[in-house]
PDB file of N, CA and C in Angstrom:
ATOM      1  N   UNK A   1      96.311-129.339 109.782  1.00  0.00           N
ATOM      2  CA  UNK A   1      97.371-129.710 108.891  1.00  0.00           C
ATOM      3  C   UNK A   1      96.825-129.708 107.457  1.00  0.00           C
ATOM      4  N   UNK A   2      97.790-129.078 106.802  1.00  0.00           N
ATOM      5  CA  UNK A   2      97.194-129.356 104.943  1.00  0.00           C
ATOM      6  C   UNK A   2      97.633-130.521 104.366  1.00  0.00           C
ATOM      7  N   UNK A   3      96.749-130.982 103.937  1.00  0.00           N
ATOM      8  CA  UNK A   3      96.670-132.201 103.410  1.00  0.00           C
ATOM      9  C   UNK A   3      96.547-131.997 101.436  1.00  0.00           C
ATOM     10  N   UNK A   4      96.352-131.394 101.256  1.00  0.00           N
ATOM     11  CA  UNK A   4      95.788-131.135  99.657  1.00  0.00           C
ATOM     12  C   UNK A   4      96.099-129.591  99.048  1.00  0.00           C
ATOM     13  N   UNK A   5      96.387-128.819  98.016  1.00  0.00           N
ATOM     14  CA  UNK A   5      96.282-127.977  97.554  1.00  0.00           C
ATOM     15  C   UNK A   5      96.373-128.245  96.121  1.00  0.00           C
ATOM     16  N   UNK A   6      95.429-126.807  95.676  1.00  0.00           N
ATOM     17  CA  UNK A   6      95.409-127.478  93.543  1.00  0.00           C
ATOM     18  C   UNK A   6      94.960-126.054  93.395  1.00  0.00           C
ATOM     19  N   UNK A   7      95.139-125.765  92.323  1.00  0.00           N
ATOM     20  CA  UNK A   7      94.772-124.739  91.616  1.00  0.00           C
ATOM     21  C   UNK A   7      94.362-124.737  90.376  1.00  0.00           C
ATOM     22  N   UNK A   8      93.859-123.708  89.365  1.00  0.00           N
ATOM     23  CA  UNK A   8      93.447-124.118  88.134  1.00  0.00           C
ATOM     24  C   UNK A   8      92.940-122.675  87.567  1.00  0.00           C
ATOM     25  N   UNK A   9      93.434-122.849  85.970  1.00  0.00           N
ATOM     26  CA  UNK A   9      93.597-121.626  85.675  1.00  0.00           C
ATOM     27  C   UNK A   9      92.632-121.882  84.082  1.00  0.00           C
ATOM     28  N   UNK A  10      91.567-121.418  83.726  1.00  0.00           N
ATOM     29  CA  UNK A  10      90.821-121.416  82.297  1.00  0.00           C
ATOM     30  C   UNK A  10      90.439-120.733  81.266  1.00  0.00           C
ATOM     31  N   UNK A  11      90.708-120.779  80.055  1.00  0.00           N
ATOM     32  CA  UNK A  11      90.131-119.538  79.635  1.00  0.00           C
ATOM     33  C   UNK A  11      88.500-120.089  79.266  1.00  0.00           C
ATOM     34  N   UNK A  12      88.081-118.974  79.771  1.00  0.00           N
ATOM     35  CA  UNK A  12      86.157-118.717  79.759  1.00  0.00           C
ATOM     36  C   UNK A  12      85.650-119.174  78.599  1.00  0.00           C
ATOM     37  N   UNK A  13      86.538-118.818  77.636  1.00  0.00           N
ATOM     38  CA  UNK A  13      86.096-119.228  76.238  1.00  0.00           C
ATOM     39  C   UNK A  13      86.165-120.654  76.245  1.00  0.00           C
ATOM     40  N   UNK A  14      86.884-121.320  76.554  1.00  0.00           N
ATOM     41  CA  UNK A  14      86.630-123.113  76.581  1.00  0.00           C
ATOM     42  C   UNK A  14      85.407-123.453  77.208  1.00  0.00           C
ATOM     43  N   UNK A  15      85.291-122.823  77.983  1.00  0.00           N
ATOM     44  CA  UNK A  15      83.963-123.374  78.944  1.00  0.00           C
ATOM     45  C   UNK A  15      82.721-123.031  78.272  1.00  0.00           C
ATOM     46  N   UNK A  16      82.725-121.491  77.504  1.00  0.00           N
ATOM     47  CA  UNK A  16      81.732-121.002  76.356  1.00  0.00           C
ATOM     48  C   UNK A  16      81.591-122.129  75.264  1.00  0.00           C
ATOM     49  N   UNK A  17      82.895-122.743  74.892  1.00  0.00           N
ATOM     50  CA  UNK A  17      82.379-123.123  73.423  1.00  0.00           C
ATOM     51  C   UNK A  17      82.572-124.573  73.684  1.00  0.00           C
ATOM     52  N   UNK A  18      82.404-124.973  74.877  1.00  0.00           N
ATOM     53  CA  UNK A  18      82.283-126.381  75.264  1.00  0.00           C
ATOM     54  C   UNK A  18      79.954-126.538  75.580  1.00  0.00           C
ATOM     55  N   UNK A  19      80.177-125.415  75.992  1.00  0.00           N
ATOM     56  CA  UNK A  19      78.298-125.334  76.034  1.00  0.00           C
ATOM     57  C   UNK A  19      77.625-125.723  74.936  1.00  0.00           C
ATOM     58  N   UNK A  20      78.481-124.391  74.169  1.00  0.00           N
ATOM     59  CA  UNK A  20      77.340-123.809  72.892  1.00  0.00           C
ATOM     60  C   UNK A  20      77.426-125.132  71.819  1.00  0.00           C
ATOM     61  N   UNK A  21      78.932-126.265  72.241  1.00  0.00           N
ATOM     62  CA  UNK A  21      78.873-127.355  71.238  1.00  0.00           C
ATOM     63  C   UNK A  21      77.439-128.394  71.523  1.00  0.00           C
ATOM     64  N   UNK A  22      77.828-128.040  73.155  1.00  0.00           N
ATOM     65  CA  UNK A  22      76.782-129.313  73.589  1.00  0.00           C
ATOM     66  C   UNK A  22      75.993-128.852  74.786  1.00  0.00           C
ATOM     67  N   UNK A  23      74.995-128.327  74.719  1.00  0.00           N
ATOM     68  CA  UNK A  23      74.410-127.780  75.619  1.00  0.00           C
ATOM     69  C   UNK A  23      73.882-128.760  77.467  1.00  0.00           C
ATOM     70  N   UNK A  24      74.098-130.032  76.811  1.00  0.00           N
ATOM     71  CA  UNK A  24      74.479-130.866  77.778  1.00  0.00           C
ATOM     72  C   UNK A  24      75.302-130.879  78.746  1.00  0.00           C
ATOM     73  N   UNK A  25      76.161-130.181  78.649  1.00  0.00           N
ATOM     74  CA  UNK A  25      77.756-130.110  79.095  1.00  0.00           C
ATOM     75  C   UNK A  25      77.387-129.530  80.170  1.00  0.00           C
ATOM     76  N   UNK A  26      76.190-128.325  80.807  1.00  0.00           N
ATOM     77  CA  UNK A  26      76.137-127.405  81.616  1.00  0.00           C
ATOM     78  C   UNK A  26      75.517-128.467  82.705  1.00  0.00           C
ATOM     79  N   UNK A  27      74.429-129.295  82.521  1.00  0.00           N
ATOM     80  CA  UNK A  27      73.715-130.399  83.436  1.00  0.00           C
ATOM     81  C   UNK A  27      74.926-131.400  83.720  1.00  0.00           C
ATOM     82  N   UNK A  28      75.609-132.208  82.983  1.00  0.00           N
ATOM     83  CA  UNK A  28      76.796-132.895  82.806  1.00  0.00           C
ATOM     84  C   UNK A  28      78.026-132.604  84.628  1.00  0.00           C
ATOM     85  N   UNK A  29      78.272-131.069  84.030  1.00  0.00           N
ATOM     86  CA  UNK A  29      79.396-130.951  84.655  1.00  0.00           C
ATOM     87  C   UNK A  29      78.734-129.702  86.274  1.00  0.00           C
ATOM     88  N   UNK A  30      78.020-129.056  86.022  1.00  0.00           N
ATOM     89  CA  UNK A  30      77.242-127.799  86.806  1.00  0.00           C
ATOM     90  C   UNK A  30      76.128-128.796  87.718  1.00  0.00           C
ATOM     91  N   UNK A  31      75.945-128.495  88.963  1.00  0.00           N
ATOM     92  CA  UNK A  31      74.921-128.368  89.806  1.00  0.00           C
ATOM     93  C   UNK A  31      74.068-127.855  89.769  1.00  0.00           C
ATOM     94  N   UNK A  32      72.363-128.086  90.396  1.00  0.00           N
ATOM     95  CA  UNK A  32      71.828-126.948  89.428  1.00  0.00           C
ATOM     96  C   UNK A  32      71.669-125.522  90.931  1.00  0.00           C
ATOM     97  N   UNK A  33      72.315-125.529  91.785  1.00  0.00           N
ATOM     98  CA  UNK A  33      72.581-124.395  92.107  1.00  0.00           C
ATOM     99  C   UNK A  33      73.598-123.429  91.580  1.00  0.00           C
ATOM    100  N   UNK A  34      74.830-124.115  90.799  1.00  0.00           N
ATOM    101  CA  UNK A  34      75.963-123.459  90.390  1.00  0.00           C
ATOM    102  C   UNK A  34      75.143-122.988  88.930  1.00  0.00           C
ATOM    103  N   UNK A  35      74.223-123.497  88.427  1.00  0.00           N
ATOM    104  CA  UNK A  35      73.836-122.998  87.188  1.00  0.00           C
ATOM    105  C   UNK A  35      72.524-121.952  87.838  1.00  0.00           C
ATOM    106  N   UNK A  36      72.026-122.241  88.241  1.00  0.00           N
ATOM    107  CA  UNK A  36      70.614-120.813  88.588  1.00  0.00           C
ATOM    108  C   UNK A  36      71.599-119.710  89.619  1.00  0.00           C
ATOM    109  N   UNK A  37      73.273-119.962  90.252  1.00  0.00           N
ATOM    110  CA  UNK A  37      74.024-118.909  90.353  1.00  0.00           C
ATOM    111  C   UNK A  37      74.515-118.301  89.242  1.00  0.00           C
ATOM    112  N   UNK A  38      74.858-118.460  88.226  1.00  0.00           N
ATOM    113  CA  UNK A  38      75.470-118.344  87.130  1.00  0.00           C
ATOM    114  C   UNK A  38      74.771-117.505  85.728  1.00  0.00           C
ATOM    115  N   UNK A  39      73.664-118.418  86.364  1.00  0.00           N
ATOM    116  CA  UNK A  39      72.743-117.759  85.066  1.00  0.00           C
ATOM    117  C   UNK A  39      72.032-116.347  85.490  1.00  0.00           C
ATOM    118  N   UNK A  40      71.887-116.030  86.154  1.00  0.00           N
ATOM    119  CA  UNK A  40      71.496-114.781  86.827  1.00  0.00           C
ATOM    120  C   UNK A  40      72.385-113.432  87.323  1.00  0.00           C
ATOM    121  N   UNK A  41      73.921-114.103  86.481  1.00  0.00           N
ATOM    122  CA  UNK A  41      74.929-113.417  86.311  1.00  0.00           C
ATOM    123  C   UNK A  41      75.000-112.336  84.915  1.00  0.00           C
ATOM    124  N   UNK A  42      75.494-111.602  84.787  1.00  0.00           N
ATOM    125  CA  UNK A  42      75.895-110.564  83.547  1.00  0.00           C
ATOM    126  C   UNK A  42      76.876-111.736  82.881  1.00  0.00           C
ATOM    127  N   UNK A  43      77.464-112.088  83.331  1.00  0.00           N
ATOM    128  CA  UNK A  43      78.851-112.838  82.750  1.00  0.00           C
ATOM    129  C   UNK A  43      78.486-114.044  82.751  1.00  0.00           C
ATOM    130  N   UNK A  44      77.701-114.927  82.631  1.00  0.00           N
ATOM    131  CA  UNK A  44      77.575-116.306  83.014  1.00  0.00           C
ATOM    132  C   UNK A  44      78.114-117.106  82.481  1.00  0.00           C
ATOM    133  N   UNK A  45      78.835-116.932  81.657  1.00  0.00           N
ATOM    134  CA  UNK A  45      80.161-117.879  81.502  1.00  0.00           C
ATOM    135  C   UNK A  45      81.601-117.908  82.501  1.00  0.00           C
ATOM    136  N   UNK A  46      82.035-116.479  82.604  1.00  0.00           N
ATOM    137  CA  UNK A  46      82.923-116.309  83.442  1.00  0.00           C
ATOM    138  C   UNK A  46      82.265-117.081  84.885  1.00  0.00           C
ATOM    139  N   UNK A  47      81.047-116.959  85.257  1.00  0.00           N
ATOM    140  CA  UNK A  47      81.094-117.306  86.503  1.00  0.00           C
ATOM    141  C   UNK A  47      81.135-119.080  86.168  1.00  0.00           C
ATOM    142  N   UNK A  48      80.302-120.011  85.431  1.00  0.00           N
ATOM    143  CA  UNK A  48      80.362-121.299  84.878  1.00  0.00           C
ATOM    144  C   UNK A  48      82.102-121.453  85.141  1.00  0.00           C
ATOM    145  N   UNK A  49      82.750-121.379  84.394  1.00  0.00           N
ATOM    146  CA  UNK A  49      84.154-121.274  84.479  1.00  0.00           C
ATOM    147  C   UNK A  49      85.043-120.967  85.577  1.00  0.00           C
ATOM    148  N   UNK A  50      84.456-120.133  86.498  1.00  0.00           N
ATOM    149  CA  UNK A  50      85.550-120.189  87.732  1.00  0.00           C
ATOM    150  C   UNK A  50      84.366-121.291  88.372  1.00  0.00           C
ATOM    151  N   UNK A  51      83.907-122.238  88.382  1.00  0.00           N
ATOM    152  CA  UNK A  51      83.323-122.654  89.395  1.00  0.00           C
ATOM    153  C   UNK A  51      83.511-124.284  88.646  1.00  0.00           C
ATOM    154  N   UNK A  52      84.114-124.299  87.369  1.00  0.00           N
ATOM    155  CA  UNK A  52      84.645-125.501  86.790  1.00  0.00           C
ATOM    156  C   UNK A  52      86.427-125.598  87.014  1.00  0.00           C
ATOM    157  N   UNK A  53      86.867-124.135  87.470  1.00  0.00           N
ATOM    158  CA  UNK A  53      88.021-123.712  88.017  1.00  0.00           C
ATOM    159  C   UNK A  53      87.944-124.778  89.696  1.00  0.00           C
ATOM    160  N   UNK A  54      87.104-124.014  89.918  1.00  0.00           N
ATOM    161  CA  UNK A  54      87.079-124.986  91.280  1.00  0.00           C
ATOM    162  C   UNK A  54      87.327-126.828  91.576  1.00  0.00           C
ATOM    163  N   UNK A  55      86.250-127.044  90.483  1.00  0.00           N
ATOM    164  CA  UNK A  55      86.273-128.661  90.762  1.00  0.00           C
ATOM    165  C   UNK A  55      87.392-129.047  90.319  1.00  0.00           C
ATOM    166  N   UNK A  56      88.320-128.361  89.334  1.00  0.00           N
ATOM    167  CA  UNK A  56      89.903-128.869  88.487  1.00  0.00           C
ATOM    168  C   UNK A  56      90.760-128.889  89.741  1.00  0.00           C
ATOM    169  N   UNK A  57      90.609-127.807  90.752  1.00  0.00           N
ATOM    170  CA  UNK A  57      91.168-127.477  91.706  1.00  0.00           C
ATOM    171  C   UNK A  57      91.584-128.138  92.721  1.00  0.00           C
ATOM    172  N   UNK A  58      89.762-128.789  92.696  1.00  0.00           N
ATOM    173  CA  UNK A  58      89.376-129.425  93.967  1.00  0.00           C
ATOM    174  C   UNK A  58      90.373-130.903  93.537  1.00  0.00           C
ATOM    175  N   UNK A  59      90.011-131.725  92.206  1.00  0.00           N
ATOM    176  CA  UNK A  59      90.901-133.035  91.663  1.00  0.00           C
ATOM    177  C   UNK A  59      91.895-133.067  92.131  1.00  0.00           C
ATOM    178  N   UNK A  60      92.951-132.091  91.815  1.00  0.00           N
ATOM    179  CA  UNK A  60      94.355-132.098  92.089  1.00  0.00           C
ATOM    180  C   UNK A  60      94.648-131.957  93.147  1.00  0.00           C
ATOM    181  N   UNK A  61      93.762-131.588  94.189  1.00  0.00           N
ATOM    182  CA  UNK A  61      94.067-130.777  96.052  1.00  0.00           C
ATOM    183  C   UNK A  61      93.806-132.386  96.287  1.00  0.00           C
ATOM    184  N   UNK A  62      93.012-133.619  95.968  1.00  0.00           N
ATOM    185  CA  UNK A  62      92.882-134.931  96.681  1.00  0.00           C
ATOM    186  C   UNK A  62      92.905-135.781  95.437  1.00  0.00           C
ATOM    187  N   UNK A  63      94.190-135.889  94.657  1.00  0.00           N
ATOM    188  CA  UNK A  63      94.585-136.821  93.794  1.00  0.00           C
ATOM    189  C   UNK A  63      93.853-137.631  92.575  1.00  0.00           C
ATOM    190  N   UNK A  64      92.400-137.275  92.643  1.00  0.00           N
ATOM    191  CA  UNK A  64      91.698-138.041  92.016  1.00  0.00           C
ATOM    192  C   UNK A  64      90.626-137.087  91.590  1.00  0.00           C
ATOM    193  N   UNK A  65      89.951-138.112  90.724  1.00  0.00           N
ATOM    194  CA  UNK A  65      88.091-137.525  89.908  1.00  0.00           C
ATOM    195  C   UNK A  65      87.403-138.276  90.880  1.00  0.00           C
ATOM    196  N   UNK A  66      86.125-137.318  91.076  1.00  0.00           N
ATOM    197  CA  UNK A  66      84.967-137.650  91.077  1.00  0.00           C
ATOM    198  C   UNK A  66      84.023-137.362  90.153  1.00  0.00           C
ATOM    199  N   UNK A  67      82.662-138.008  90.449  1.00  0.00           N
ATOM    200  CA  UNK A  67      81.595-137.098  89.610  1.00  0.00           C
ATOM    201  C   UNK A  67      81.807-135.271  89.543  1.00  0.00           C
ATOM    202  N   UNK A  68      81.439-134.814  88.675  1.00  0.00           N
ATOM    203  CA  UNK A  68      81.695-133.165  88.415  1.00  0.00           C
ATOM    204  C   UNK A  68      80.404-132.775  89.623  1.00  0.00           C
ATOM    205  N   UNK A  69      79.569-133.766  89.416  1.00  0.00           N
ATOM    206  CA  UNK A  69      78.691-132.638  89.791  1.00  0.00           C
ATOM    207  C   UNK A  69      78.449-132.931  91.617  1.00  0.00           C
ATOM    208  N   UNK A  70      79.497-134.075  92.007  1.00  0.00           N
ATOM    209  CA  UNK A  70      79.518-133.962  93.597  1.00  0.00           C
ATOM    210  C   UNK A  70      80.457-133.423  94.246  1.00  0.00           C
ATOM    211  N   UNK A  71      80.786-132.407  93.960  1.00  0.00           N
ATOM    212  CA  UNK A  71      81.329-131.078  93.605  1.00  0.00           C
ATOM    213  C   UNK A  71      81.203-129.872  93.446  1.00  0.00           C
ATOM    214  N   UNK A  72      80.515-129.232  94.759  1.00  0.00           N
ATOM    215  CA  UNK A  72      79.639-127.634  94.487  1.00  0.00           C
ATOM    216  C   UNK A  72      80.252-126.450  94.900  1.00  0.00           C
ATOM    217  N   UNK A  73      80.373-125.481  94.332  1.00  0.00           N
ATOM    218  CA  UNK A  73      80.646-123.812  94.872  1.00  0.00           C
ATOM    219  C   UNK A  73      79.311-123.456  95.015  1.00  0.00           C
ATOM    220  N   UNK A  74      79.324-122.696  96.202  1.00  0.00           N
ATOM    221  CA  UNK A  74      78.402-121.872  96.667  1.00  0.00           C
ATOM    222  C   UNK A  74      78.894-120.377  97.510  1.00  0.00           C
ATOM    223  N   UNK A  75      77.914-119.316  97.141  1.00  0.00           N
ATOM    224  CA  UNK A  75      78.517-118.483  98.044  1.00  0.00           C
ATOM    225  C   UNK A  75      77.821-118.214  98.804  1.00  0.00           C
ATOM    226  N   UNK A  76      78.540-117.730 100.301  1.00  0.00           N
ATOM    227  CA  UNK A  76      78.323-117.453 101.435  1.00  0.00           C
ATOM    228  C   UNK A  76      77.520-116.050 101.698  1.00  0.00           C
ATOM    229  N   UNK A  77      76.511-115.284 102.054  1.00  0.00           N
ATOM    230  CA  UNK A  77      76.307-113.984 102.250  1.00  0.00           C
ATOM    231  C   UNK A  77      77.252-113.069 101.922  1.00  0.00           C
ATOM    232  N   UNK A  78      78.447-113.395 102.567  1.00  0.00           N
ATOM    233  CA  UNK A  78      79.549-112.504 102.054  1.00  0.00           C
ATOM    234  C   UNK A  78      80.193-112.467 100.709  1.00  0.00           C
ATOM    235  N   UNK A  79      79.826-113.397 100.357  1.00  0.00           N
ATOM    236  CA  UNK A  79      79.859-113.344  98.984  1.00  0.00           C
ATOM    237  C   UNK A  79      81.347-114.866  98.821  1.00  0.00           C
ATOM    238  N   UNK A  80      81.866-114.329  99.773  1.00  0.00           N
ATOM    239  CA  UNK A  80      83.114-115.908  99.960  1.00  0.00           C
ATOM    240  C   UNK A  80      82.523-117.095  99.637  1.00  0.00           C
ATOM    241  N   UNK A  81      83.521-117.587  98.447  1.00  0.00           N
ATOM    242  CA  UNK A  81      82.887-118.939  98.017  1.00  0.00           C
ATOM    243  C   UNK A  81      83.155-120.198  99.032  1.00  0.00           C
ATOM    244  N   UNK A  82      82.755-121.021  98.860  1.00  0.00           N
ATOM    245  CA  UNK A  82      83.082-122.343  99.624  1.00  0.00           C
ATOM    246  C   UNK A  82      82.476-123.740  99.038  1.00  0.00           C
ATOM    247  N   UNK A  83      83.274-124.789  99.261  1.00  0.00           N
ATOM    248  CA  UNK A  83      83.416-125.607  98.380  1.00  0.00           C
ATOM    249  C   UNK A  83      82.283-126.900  99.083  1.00  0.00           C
ATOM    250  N   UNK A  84      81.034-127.253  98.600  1.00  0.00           N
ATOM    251  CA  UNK A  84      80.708-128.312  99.143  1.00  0.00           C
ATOM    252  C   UNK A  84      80.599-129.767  98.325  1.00  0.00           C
ATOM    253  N   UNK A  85      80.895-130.592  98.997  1.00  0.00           N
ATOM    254  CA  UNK A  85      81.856-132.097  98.691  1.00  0.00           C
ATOM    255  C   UNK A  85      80.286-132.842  98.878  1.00  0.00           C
ATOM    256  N   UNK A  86      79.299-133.144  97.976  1.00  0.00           N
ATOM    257  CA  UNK A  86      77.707-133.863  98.208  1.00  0.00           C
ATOM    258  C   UNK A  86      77.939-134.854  98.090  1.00  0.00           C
ATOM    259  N   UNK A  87      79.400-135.531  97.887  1.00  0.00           N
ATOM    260  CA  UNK A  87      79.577-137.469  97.728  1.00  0.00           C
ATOM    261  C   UNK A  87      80.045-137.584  99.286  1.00  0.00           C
ATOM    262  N   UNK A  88      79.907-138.812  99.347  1.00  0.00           N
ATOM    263  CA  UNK A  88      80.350-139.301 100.970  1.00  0.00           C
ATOM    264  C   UNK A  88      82.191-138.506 101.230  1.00  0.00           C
ATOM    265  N   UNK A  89      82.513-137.994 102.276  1.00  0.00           N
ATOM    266  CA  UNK A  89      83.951-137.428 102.123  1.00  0.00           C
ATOM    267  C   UNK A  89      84.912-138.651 102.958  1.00  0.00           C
ATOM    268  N   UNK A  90      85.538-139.415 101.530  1.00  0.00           N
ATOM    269  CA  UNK A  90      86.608-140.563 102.165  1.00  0.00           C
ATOM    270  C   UNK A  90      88.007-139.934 101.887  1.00  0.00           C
ATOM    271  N   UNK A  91      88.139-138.777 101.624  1.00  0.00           N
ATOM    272  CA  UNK A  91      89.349-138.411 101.111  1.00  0.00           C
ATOM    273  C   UNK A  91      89.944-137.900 102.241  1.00  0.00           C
ATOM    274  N   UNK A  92      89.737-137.890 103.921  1.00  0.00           N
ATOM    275  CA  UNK A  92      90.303-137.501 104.996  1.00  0.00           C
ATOM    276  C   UNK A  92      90.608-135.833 105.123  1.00  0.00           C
ATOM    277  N   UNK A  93      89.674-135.262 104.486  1.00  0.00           N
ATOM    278  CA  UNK A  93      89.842-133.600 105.150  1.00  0.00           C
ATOM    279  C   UNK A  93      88.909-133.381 105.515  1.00  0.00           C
ATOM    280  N   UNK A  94      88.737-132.757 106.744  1.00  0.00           N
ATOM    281  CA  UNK A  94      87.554-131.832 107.466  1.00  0.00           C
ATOM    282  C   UNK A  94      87.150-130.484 106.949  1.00  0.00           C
ATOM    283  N   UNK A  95      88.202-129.920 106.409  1.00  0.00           N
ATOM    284  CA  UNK A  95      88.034-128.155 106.085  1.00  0.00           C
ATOM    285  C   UNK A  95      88.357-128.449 104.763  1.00  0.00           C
ATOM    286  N   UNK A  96      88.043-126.969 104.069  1.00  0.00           N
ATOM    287  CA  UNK A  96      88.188-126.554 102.895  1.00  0.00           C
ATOM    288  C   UNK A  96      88.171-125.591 102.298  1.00  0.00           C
ATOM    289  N   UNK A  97      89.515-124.690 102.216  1.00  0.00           N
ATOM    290  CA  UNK A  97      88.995-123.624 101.966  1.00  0.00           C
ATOM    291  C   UNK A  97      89.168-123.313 100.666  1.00  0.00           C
ATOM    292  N   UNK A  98      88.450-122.393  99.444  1.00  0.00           N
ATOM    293  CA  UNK A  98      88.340-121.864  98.137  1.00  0.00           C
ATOM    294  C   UNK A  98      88.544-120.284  97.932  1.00  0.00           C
ATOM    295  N   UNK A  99      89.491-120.034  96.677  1.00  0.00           N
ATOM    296  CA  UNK A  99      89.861-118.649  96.162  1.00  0.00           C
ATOM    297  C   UNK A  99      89.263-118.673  94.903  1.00  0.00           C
ATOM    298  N   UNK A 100      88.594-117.427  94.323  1.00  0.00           N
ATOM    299  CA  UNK A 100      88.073-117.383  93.100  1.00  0.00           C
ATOM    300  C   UNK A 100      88.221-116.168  92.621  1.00  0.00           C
ATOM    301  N   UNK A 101      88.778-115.889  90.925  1.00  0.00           N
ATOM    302  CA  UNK A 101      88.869-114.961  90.652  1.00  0.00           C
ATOM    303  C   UNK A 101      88.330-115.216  89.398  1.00  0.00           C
ATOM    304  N   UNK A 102      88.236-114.160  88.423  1.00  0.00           N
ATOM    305  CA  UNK A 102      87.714-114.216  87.124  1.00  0.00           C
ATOM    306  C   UNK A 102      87.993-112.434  86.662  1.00  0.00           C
ATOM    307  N   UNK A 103      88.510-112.659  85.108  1.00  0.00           N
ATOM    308  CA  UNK A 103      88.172-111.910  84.127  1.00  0.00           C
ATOM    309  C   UNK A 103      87.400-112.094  83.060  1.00  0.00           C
ATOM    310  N   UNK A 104      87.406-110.951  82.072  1.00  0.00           N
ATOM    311  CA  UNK A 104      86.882-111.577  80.990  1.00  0.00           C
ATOM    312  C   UNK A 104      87.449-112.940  79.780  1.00  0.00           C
ATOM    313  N   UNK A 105      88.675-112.960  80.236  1.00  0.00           N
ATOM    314  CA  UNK A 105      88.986-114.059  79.643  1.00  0.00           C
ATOM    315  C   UNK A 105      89.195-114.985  80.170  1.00  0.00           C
ATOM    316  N   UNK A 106      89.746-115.067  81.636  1.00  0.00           N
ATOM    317  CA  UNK A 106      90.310-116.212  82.633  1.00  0.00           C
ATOM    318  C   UNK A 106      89.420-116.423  83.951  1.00  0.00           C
ATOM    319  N   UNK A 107      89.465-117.654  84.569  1.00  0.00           N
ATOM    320  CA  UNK A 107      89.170-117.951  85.631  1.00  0.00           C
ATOM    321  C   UNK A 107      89.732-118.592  86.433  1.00  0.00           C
ATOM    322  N   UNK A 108      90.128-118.236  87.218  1.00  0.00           N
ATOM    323  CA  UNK A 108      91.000-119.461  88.111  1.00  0.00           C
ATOM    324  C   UNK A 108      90.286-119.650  89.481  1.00  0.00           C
ATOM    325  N   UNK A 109      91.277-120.620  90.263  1.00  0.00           N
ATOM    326  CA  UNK A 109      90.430-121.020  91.638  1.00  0.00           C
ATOM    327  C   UNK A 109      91.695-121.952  92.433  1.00  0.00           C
ATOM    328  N   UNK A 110      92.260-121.884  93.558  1.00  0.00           N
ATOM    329  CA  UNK A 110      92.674-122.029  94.292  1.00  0.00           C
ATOM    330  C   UNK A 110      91.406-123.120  95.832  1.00  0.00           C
ATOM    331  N   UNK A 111      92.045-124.492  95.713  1.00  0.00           N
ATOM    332  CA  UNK A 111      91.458-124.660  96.743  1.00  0.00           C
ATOM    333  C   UNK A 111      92.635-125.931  97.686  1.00  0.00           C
ATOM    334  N   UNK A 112      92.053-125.184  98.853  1.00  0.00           N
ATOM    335  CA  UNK A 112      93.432-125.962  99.789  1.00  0.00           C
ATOM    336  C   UNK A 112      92.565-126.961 100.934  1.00  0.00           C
ATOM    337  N   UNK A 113      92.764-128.086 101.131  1.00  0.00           N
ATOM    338  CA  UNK A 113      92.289-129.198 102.213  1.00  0.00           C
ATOM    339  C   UNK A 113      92.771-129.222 103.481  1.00  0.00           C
ATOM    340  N   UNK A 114      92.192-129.018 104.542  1.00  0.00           N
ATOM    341  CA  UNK A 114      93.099-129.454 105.950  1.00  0.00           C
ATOM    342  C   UNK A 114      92.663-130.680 106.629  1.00  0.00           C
ATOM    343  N   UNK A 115      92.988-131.334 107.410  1.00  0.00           N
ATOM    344  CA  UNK A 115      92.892-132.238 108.042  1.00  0.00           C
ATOM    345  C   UNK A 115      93.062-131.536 110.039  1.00  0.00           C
ATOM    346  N   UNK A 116      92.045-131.978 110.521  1.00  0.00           N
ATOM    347  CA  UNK A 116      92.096-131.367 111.921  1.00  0.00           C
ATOM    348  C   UNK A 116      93.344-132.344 112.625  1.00  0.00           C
TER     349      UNK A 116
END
């Protein structure tokens, strides 16, 4: 059963000139797997940004904030992202699944909760 869905849509450039103000912002809000994924990107903002797409995503799919950074995208061999939750999970979903897209200007992310 779905329990949660959120989506979230950014332009890259916020997430760029939210860095370059405060270079803090990347430790702050990023994991440091989502940042040594990111940074080893051509685009590493676009990817920063769909993966801050995610956690906006993730808020609205279970009503509330958490910490940013207990809150991870990772990808799978296949390259399929998936969303891992590193705070205790009291929010009652078992599954989770994540959509990610990106251009050069936008990022968005789609993530939906089920409950078994």
């Amino acid at each position: 059963m779905i329990i949660g869905v959120g989506i979230d849509l950014i332009e890259v450039a916020r997430v760029q000139k939210a860095i370059e103000r405060n270079p803090r912002f990347v430790d702050r809000v990023f994991t440091e797997r989502e940042i040594l994924y990111s940074e080893g990107k051509k685009s590493r903002f676009q990817h920063l940004a769909a993966r801050f797409a995610v956690k906006e995503a993730f808020y609205k799919a279970i009503g509330q904030r958490i910490a940013w950074t207990d809150v991870e995208t990772i990808n799978l061999p296949s390259g399929q992202p998936q969303l891992i939750l590193l705070a205790k999970n009291i929010y009652g979903f078992t599954r989770s699944h994540v959509s990610i897209s990106h251009i050069a200007d936008y990022a968005t992310a789609v993530v939906v909760l089920e409950k078994e």
